[in-house]
C-alpha atoms as a PDB file:
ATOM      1  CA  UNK A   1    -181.882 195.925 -55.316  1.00  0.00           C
ATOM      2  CA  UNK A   2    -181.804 192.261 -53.923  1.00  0.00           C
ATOM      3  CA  UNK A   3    -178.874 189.690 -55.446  1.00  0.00           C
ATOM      4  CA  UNK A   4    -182.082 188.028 -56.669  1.00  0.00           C
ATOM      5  CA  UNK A   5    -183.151 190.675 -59.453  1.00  0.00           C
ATOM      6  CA  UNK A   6    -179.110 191.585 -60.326  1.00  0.00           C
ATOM      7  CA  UNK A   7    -179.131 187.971 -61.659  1.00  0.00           C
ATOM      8  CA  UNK A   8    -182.105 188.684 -63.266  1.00  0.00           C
ATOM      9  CA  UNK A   9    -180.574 191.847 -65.246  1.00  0.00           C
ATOM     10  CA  UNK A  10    -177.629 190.390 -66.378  1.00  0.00           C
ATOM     11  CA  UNK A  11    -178.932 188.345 -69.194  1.00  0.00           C
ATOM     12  CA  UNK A  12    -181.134 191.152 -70.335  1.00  0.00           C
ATOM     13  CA  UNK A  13    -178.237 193.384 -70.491  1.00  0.00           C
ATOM     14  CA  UNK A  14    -175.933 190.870 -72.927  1.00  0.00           C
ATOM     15  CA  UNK A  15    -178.798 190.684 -75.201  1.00  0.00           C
ATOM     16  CA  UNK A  16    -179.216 193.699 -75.902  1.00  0.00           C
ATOM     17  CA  UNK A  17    -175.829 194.585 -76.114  1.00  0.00           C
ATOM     18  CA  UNK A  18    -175.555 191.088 -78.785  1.00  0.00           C
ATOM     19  CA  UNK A  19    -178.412 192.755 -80.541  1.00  0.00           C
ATOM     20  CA  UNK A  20    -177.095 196.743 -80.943  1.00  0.00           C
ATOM     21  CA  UNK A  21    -173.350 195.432 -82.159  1.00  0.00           C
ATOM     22  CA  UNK A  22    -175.335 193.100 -84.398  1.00  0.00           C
ATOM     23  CA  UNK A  23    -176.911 196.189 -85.954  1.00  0.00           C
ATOM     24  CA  UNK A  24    -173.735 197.887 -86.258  1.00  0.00           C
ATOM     25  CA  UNK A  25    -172.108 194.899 -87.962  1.00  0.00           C
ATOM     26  CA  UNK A  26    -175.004 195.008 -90.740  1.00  0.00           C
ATOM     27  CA  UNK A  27    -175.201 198.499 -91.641  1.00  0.00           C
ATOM     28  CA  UNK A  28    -171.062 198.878 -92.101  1.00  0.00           C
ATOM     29  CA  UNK A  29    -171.396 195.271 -94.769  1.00  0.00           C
ATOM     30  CA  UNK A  30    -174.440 197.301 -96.268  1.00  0.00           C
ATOM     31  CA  UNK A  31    -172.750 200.717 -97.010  1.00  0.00           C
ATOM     32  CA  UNK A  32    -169.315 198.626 -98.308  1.00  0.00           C
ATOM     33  CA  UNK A  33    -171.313 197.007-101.058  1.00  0.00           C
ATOM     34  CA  UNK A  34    -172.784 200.232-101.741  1.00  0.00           C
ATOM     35  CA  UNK A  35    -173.130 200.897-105.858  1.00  0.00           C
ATOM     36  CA  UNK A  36    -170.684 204.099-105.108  1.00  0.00           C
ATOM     37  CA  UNK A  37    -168.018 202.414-104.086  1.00  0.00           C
ATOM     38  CA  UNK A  38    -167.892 199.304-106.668  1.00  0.00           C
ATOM     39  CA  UNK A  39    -165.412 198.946-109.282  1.00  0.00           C
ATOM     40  CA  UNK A  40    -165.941 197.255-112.510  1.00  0.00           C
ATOM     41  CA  UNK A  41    -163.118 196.092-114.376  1.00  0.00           C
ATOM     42  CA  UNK A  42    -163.224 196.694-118.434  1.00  0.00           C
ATOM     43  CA  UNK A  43    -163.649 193.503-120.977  1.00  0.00           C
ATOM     44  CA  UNK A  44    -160.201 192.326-122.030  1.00  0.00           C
ATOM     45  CA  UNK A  45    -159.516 194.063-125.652  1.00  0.00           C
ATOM     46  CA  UNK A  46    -158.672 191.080-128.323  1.00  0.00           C
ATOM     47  CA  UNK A  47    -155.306 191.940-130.057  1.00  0.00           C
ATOM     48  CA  UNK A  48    -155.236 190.875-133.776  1.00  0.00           C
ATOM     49  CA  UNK A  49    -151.905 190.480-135.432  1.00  0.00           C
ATOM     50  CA  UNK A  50    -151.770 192.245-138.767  1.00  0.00           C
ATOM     51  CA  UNK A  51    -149.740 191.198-141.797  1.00  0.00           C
ATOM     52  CA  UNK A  52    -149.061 193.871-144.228  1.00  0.00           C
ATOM     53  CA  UNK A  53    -149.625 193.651-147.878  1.00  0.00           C
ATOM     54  CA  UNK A  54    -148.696 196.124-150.828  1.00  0.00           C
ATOM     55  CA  UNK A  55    -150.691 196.888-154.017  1.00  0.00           C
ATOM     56  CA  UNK A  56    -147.870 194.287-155.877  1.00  0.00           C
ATOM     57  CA  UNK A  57    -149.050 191.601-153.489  1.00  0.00           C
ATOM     58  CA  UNK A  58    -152.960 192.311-154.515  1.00  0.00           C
ATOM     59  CA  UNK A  59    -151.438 192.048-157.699  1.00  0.00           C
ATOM     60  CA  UNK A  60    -150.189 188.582-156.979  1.00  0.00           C
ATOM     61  CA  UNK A  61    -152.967 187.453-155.138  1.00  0.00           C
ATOM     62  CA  UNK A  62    -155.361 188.353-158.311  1.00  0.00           C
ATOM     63  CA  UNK A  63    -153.170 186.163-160.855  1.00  0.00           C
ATOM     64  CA  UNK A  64    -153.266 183.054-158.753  1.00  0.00           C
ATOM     65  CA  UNK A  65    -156.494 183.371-158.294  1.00  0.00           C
ATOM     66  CA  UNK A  66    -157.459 183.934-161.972  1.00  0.00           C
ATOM     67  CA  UNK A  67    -154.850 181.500-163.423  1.00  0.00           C
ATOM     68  CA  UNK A  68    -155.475 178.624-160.767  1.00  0.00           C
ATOM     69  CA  UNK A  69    -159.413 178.321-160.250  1.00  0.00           C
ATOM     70  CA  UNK A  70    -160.005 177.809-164.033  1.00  0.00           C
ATOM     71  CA  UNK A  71    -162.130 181.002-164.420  1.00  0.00           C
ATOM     72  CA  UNK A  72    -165.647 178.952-163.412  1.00  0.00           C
ATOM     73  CA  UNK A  73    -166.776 180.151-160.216  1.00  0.00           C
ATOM     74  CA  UNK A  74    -166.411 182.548-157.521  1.00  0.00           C
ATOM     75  CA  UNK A  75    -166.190 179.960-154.822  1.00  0.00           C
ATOM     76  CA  UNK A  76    -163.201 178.594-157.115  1.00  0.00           C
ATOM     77  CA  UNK A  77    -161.391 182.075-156.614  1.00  0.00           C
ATOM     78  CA  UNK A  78    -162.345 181.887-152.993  1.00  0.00           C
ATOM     79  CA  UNK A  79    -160.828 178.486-152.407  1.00  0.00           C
ATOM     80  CA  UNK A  80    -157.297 179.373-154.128  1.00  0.00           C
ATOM     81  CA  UNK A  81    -157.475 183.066-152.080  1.00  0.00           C
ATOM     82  CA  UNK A  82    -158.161 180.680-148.815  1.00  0.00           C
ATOM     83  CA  UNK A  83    -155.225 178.775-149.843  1.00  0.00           C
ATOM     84  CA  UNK A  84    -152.644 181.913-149.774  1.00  0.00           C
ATOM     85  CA  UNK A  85    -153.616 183.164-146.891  1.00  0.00           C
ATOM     86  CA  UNK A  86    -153.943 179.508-145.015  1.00  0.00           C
ATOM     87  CA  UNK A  87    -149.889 179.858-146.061  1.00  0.00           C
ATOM     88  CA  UNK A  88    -149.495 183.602-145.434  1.00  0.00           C
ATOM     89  CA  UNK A  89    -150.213 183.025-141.688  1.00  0.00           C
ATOM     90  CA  UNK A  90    -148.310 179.535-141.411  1.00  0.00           C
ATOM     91  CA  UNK A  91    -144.625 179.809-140.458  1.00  0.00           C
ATOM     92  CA  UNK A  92    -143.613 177.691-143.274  1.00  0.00           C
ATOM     93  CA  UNK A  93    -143.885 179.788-146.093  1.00  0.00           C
ATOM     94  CA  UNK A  94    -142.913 183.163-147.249  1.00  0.00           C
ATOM     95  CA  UNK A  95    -144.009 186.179-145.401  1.00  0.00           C
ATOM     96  CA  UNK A  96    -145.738 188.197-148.088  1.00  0.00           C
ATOM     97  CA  UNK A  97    -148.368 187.737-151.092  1.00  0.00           C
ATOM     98  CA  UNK A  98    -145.990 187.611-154.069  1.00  0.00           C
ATOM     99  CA  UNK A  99    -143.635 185.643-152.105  1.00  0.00           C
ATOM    100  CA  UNK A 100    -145.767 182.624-151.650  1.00  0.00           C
ATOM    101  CA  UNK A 101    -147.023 183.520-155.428  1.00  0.00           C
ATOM    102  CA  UNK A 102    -143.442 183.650-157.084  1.00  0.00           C
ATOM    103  CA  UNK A 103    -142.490 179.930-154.987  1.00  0.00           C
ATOM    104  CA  UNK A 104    -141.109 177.900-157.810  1.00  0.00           C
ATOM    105  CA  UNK A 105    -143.312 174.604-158.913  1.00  0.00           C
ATOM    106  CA  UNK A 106    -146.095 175.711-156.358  1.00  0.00           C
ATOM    107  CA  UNK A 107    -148.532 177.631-158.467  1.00  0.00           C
ATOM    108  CA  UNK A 108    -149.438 177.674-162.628  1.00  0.00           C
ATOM    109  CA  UNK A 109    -146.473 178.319-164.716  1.00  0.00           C
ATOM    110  CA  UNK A 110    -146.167 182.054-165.951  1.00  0.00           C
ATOM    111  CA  UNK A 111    -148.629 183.355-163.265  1.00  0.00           C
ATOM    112  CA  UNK A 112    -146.569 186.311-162.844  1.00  0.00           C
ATOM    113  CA  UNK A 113    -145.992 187.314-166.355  1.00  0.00           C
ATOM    114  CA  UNK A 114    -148.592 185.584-168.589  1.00  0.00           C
ATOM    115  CA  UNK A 115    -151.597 188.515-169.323  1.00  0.00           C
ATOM    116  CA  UNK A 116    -154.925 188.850-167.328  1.00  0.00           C
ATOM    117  CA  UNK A 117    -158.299 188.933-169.179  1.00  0.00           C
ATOM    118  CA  UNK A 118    -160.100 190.436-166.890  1.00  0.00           C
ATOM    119  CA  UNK A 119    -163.648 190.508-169.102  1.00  0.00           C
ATOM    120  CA  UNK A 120    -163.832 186.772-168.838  1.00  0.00           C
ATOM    121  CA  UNK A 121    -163.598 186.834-164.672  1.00  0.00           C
ATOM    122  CA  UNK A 122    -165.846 190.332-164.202  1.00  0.00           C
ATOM    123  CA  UNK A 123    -166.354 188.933-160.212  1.00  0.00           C
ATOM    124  CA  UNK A 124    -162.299 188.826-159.920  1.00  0.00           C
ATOM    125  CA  UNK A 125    -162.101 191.820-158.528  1.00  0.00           C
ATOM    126  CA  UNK A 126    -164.572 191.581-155.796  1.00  0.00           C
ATOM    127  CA  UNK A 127    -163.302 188.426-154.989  1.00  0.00           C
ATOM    128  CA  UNK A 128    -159.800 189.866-154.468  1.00  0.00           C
ATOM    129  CA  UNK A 129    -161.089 192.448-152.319  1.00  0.00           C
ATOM    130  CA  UNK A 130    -163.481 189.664-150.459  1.00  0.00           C
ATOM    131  CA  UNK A 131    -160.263 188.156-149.265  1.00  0.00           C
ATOM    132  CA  UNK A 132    -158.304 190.736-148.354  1.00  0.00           C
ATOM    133  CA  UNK A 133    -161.397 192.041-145.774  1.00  0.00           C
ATOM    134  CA  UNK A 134    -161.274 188.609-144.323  1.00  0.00           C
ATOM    135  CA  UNK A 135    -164.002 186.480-146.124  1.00  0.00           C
ATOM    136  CA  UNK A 136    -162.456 182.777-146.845  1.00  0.00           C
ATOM    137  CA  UNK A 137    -164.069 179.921-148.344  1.00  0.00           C
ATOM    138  CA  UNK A 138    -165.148 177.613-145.288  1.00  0.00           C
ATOM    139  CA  UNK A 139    -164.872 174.611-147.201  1.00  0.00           C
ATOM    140  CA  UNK A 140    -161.309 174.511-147.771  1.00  0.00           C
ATOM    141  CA  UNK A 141    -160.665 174.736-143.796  1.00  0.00           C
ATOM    142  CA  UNK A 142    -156.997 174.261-142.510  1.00  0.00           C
ATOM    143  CA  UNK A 143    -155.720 173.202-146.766  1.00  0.00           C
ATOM    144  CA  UNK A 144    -152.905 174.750-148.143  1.00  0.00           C
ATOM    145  CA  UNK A 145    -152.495 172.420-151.059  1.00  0.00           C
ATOM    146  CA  UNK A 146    -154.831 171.518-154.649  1.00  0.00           C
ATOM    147  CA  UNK A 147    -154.184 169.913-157.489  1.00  0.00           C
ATOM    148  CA  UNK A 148    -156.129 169.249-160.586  1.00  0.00           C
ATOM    149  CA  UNK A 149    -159.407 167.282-159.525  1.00  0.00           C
ATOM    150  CA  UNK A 150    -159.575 163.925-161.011  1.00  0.00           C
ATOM    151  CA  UNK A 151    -156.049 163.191-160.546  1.00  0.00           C
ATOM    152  CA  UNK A 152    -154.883 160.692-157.931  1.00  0.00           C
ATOM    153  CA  UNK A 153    -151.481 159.959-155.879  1.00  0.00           C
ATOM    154  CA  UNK A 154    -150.358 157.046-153.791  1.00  0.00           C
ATOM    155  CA  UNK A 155    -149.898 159.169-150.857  1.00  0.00           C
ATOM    156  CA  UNK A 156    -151.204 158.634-147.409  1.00  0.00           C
ATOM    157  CA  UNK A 157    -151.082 162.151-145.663  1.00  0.00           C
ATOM    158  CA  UNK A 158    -153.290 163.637-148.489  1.00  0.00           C
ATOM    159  CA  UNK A 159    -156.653 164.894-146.623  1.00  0.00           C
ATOM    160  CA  UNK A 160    -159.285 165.722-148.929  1.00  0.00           C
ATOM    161  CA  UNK A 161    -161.972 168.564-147.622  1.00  0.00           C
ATOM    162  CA  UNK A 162    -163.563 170.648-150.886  1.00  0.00           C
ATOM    163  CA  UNK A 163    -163.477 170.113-154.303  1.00  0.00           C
ATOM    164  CA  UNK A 164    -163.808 173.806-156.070  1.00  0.00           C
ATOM    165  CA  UNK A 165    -163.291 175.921-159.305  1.00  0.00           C
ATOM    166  CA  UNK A 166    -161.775 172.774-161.017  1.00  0.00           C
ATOM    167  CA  UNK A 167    -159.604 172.057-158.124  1.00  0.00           C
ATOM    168  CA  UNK A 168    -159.346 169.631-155.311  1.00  0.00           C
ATOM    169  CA  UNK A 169    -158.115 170.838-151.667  1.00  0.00           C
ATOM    170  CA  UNK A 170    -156.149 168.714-149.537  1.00  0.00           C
ATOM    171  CA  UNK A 171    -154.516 168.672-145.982  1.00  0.00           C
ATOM    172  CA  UNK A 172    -151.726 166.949-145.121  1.00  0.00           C
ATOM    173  CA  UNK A 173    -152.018 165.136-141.864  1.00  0.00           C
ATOM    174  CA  UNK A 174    -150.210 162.374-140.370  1.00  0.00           C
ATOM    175  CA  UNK A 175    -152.009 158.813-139.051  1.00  0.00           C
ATOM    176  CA  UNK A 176    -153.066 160.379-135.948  1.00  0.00           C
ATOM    177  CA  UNK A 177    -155.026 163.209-137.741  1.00  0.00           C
ATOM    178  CA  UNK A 178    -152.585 166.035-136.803  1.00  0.00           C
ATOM    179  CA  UNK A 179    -150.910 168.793-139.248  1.00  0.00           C
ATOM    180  CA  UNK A 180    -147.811 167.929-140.847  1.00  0.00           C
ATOM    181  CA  UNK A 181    -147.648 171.861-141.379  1.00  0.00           C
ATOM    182  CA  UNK A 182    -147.744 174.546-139.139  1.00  0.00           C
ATOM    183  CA  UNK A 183    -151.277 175.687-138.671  1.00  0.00           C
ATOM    184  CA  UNK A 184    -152.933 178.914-140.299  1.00  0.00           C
ATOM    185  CA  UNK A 185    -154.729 181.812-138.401  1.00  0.00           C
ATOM    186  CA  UNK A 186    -157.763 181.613-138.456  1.00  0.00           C
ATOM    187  CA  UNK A 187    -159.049 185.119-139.965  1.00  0.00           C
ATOM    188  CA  UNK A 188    -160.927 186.457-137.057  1.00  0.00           C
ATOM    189  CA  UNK A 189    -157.425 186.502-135.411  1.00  0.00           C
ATOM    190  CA  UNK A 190    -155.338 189.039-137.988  1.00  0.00           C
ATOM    191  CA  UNK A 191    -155.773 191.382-140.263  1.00  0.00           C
ATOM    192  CA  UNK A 192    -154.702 192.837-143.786  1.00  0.00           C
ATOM    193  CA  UNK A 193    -152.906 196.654-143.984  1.00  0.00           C
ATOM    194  CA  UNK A 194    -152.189 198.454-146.860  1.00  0.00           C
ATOM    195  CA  UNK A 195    -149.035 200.088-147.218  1.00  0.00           C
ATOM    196  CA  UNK A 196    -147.250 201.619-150.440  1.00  0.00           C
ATOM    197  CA  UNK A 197    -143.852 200.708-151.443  1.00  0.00           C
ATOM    198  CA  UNK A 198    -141.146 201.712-150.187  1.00  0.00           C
ATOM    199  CA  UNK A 199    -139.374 204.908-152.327  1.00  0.00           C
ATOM    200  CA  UNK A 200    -136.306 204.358-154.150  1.00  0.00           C
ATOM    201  CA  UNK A 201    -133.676 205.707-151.502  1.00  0.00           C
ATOM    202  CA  UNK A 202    -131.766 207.271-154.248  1.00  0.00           C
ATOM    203  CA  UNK A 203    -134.835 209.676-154.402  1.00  0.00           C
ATOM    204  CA  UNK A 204    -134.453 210.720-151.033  1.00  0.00           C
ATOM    205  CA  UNK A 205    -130.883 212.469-151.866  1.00  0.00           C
ATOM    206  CA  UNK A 206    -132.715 215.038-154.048  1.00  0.00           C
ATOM    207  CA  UNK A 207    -135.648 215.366-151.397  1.00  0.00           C
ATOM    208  CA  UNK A 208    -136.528 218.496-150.097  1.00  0.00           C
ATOM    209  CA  UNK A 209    -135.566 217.375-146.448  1.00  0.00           C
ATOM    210  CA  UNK A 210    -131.903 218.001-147.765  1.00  0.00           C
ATOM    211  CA  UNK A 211    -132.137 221.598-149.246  1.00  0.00           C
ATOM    212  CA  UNK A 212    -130.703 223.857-147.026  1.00  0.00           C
ATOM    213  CA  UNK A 213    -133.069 226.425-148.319  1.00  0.00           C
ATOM    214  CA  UNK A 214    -136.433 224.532-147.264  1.00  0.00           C
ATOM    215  CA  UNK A 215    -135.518 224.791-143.958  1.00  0.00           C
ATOM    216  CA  UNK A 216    -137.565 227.425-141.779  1.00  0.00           C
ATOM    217  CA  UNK A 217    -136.340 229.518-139.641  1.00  0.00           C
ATOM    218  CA  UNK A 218    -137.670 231.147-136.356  1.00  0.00           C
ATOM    219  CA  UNK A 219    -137.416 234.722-135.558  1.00  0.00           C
ATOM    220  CA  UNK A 220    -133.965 235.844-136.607  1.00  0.00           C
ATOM    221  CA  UNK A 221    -132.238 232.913-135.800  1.00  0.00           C
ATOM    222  CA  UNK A 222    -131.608 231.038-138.475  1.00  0.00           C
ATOM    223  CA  UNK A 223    -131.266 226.906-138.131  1.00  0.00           C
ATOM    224  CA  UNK A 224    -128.909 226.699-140.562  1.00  0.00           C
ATOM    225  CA  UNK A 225    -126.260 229.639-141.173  1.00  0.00           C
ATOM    226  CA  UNK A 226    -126.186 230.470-144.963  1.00  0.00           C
ATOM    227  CA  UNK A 227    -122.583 232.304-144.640  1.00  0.00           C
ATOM    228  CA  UNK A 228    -120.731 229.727-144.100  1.00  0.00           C
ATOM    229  CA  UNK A 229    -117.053 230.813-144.958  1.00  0.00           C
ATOM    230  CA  UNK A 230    -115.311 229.417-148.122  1.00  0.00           C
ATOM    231  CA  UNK A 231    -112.098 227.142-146.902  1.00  0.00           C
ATOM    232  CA  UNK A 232    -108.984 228.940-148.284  1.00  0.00           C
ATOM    233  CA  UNK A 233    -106.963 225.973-150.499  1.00  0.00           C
ATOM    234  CA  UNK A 234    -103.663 225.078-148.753  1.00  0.00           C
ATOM    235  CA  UNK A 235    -100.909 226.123-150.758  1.00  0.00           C
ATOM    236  CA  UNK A 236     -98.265 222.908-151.910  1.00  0.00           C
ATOM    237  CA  UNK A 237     -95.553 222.554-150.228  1.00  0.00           C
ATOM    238  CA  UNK A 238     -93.633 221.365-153.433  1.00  0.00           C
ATOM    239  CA  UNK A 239     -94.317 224.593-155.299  1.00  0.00           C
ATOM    240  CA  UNK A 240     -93.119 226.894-152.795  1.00  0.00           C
ATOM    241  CA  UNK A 241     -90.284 228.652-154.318  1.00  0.00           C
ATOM    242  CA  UNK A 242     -86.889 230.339-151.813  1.00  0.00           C
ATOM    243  CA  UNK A 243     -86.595 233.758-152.070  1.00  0.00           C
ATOM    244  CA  UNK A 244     -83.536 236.101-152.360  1.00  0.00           C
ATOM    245  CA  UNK A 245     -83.750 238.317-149.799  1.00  0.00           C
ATOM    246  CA  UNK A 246     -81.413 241.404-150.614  1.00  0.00           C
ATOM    247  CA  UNK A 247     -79.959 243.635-148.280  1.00  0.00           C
ATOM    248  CA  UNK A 248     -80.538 247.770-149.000  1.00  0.00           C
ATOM    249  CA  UNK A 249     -76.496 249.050-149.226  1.00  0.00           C
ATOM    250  CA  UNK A 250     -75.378 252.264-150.702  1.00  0.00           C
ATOM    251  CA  UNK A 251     -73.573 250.715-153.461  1.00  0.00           C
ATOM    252  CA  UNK A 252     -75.170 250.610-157.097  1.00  0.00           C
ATOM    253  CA  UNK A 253     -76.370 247.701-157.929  1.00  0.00           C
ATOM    254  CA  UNK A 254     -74.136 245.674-160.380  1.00  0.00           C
ATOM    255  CA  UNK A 255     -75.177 244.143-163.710  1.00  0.00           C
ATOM    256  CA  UNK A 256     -75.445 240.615-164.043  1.00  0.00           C
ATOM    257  CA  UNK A 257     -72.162 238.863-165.466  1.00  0.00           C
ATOM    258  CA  UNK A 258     -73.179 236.642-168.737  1.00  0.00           C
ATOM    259  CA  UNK A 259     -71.061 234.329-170.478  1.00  0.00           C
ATOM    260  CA  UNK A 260     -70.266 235.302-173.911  1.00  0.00           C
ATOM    261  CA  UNK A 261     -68.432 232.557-176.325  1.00  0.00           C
ATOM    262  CA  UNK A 262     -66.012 233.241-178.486  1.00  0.00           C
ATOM    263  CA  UNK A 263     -64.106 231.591-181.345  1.00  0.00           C
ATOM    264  CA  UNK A 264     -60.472 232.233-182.350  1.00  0.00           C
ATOM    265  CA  UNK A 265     -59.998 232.624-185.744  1.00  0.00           C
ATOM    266  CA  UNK A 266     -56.476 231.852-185.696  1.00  0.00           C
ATOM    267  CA  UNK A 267     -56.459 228.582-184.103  1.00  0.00           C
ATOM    268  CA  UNK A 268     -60.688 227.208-184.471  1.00  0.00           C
ATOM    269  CA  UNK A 269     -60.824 226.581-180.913  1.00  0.00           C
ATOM    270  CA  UNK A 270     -63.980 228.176-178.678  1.00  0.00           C
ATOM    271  CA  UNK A 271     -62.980 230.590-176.018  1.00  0.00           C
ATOM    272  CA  UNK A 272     -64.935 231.916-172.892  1.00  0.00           C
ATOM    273  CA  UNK A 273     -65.049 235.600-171.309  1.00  0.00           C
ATOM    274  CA  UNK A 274     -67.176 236.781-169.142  1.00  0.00           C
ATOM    275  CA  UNK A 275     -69.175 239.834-170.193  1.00  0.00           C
ATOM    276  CA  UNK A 276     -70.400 242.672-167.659  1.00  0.00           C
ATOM    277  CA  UNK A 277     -72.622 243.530-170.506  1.00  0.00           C
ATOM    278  CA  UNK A 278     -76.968 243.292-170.865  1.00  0.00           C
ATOM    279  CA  UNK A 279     -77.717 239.571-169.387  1.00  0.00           C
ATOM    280  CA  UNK A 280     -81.182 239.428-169.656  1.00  0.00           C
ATOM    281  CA  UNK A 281     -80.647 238.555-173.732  1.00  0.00           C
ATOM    282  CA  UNK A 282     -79.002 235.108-174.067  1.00  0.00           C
ATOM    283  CA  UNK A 283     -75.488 235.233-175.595  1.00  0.00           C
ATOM    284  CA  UNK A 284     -75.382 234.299-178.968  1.00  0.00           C
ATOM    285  CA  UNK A 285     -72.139 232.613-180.279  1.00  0.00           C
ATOM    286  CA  UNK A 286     -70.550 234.251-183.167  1.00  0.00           C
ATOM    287  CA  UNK A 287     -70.149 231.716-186.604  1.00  0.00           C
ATOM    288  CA  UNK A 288     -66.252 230.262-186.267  1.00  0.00           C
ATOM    289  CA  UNK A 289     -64.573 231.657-189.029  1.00  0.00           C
ATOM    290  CA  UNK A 290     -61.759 228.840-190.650  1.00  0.00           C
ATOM    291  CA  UNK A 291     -58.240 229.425-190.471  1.00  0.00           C
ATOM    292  CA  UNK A 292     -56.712 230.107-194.269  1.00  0.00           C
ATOM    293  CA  UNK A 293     -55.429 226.981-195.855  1.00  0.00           C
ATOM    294  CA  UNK A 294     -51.801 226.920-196.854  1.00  0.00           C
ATOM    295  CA  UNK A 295     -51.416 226.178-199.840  1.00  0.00           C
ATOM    296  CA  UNK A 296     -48.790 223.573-201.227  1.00  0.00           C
ATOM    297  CA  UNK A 297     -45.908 224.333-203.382  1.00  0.00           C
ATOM    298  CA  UNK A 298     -46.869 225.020-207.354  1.00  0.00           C
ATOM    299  CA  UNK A 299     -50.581 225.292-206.922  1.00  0.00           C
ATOM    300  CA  UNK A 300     -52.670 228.599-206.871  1.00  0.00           C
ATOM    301  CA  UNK A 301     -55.638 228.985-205.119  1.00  0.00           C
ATOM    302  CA  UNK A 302     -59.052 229.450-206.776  1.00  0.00           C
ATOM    303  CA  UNK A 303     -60.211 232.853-207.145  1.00  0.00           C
END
């Protein structure tokens, strides 16, 4: 082969090499894309904060909503329901129902105690349960204050959005348009829970969690032991008595020695001996007898 044709040959031999690693570079991008071997990450899971209520905070929410909307329509009871919750779910109230209720000089005087008629409000109910699923009324937006509509104030930070159920709904902003309160949830962002009360922890001494008997055992091992010995009561150390300790002899044993008193009859004065007699009796002095009187000169005595 002449010089001529090797210069030929070389370009034909780089392109075809440029074309066969081309064909290599395609099919490895194709069969890295391939369905198999794709990973698709899962939609983000939106996290709700849930406030917890109790059937005493249903309670509450059902008198301020019968006692504050005037009894006239159910978008009344919806705007004073929006209310509590606009102020359940701001920081600047209390955290539960009854709390925000039972605030003094907030809500209708004797909403706690005063009776419901429930006949005259027959949609109270429903309404009641309407809020707590998360239905508001839209109208009353960010408010969390009303007042008797038709009254008027001086002030400046009074926003007006709904007028409802006798009432009219205000915000309170400042000049620039902004919330003078912290701002409420909006209720696609929490939810309600039921709970019960909490059980008087008295009860829970007398619960069966504490009765030795209710507790199972497994097998023949018992959890508990049931004979537990009885602790022996210490004896006091200020009744303990000495003892005599006598020694065994040969001798007999002698009688106790008791005093025995005795009276002279002669001269009326007491005496003492000592009597090897029966101790165990006490002595019992004999009655003095008096010495004779001596009579004087000339007189006789009486006979």
């Amino acid at each position: 082969m002449t010089a001529s044709d090797k210069a030929l040959l070389r370009p034909a031999i780089g392109l075809v090499g440029m074309m066969f690693l081309s064909a290599c570079t395609s099919a490895q991008t194709t069969s890295s894309i391939s369905p198999a071997s794709t990973t698709v990450k899962p939609a983000p899971i939106s996290k709700k904060q849930v406030y917890h209520y109790t059937p005493a905070d249903r309670d509450c929410m059902k008198r301020a909503m019968y006692f504050e909307s005037k009894r006239s329509s159910r978008e009344g009871l919806m705007a004073v329901g929006t209310v509590i919750m606009n102020r359940l779910t701001s920081d600047a109230y209390p955290p539960t129902i009854c709390g925000i209720v039972a605030q003094e000089r907030q809500f209708a005087p004797g909403v706690l105690t005063r009776a419901v008629s429930e006949e005259t409000v027959p949609e109270l109910d429903a309404a009641v349960d309407a809020i707590i699923r998360g239905e508001r009324n839209p109208e009353v937006k960010d408010a969390m204050f009303f007042h008797t509509a038709g009254l008027r104030f001086p002030y400046q930070n009074m926003h007006y959005v709904t007028v409802a159920g006798g009432n009219a709904f205000y915000e309170k902003r400042d000049r620039d348009g902004e919330l003078q309160t912290p701002p409420p949830k909006a209720p696609d962002e929490y939810v309600l829970a039921l709970v019960q009360s909490n059980p008087d922890p008295l009860s829970l001494i007398q619960a069966k969690e504490f009765d030795v008997a209710s507790i199972p055992t497994t097998g023949t091992n018992q959890v508990v032991a049931t004979n537990v010995p009885v602790p022996v009561e210490r004896p006091d150390p200020t009744a303990i008595r000495p003892t005599t300790i006598q020694l065994a002899t040969n001798q007999p044993a002698r009688p106790p020695v008791a005093q025995v008193v005795l009276a002279s009859s002669m001269t009326n004065e007491w005496m003492l001996r000592f009597d090897a007699g029966n101790a165990t009796a006490p002595a019992r002095a004999p009655t003095p007898t008096p010495s004779p009187k001596r009579l004087a000169a000339g007189t006789t005595a009486d006979r």
